[in-house]
Structures are given as structure tokens and as C-alpha cells.
Protein backbone atom coordinates (compact mmCIF):
# COMPACT_ATOMS: atom_id res chain seq x y z
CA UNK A 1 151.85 13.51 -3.22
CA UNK A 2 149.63 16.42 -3.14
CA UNK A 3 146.81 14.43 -1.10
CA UNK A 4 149.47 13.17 1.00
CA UNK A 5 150.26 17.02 1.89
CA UNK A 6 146.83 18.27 2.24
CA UNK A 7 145.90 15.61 4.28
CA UNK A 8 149.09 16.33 6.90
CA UNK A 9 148.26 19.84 6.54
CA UNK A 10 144.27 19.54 7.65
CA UNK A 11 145.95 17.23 10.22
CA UNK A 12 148.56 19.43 11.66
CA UNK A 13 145.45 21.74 11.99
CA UNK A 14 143.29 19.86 13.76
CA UNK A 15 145.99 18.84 16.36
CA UNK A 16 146.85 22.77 16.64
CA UNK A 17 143.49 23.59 17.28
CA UNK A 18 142.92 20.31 19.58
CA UNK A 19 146.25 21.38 21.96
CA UNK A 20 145.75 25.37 21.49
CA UNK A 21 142.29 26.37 22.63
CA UNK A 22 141.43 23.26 25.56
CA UNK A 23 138.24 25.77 26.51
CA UNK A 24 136.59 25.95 23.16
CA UNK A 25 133.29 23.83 23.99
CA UNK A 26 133.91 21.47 21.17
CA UNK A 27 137.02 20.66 22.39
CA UNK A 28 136.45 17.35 23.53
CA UNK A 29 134.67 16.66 20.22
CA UNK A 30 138.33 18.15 18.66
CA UNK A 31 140.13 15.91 20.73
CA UNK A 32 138.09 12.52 20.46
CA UNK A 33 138.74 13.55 16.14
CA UNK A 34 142.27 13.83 16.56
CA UNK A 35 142.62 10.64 18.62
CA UNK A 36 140.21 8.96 15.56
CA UNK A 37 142.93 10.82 13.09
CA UNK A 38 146.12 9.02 15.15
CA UNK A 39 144.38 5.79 15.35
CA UNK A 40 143.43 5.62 11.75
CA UNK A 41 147.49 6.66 10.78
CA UNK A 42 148.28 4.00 12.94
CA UNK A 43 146.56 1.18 10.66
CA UNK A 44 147.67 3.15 7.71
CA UNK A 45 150.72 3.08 8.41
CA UNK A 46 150.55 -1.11 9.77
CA UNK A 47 148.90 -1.75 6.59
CA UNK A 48 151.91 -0.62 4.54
CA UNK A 49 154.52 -2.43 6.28
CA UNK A 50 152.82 -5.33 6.03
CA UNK A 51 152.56 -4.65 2.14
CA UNK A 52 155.94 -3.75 2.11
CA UNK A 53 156.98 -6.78 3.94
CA UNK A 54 154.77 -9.07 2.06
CA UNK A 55 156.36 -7.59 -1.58
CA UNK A 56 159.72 -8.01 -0.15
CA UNK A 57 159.28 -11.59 0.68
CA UNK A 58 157.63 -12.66 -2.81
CA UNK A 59 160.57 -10.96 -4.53
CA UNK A 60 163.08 -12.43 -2.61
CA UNK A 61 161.68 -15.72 -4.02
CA UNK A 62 162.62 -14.51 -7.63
CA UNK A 63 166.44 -13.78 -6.29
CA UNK A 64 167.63 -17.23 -4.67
């Protein structure tokens, strides 16, 4: 749980600093990391439902 909370923290960060200061001159490099960061929650996130999903079905074979 910890990881899970330092890793929403540095990413609540990044996205502050992304959206706060637009004429920083490594904000596009900000940006393009942040869009990485979404991207790679997105799969994350895909891959666990289809985990979820997958454990779901094989124990609904053990119940009828």
C-alpha cells in the first residue's frame, strides 16, 4: 500500500507541475511524461480487470 501511495503522490506531482507552469522549457518533456504516466495506468489498470475477470470465472467453476 505504501508504493501504491508514493507512486500517486510522485504522480499527482508531475501532473501539478505539467498543468501549473505551461512556460517552463521542459514542459513539453513534462507533458509527453505525464501522458506516458496515464497511458501506462491505463494498461495497469486493463491488466487487472482482466485478472480479476479471469479469477472470477475459474471460481465460478468451483460453485455450480
Amino acid at each position: 500500500m505504501a508504493m501504491f501511495r508514493l507512486f500517486v503522490s510522485e504522480f499527482q506531482q508531475l501532473q501539478q507541475v505539467a498543468h501549473d507552469r505551461p512556460r517552463r522549457a521542459d514542459a513539453a518533456r513534462l507533458q509527453r511524461k505525464l501522458w506516458r504516466t496515464e497511458i501506462g495506468l491505463a494498461a495497469v489498470a486493463l491488466g487487472a480487470v482482466a485478472m480479476f475477470l479471469d479469477a472470477a470465472k475459474g471460481l465460478s467453476a468451483f460453485t455450480g
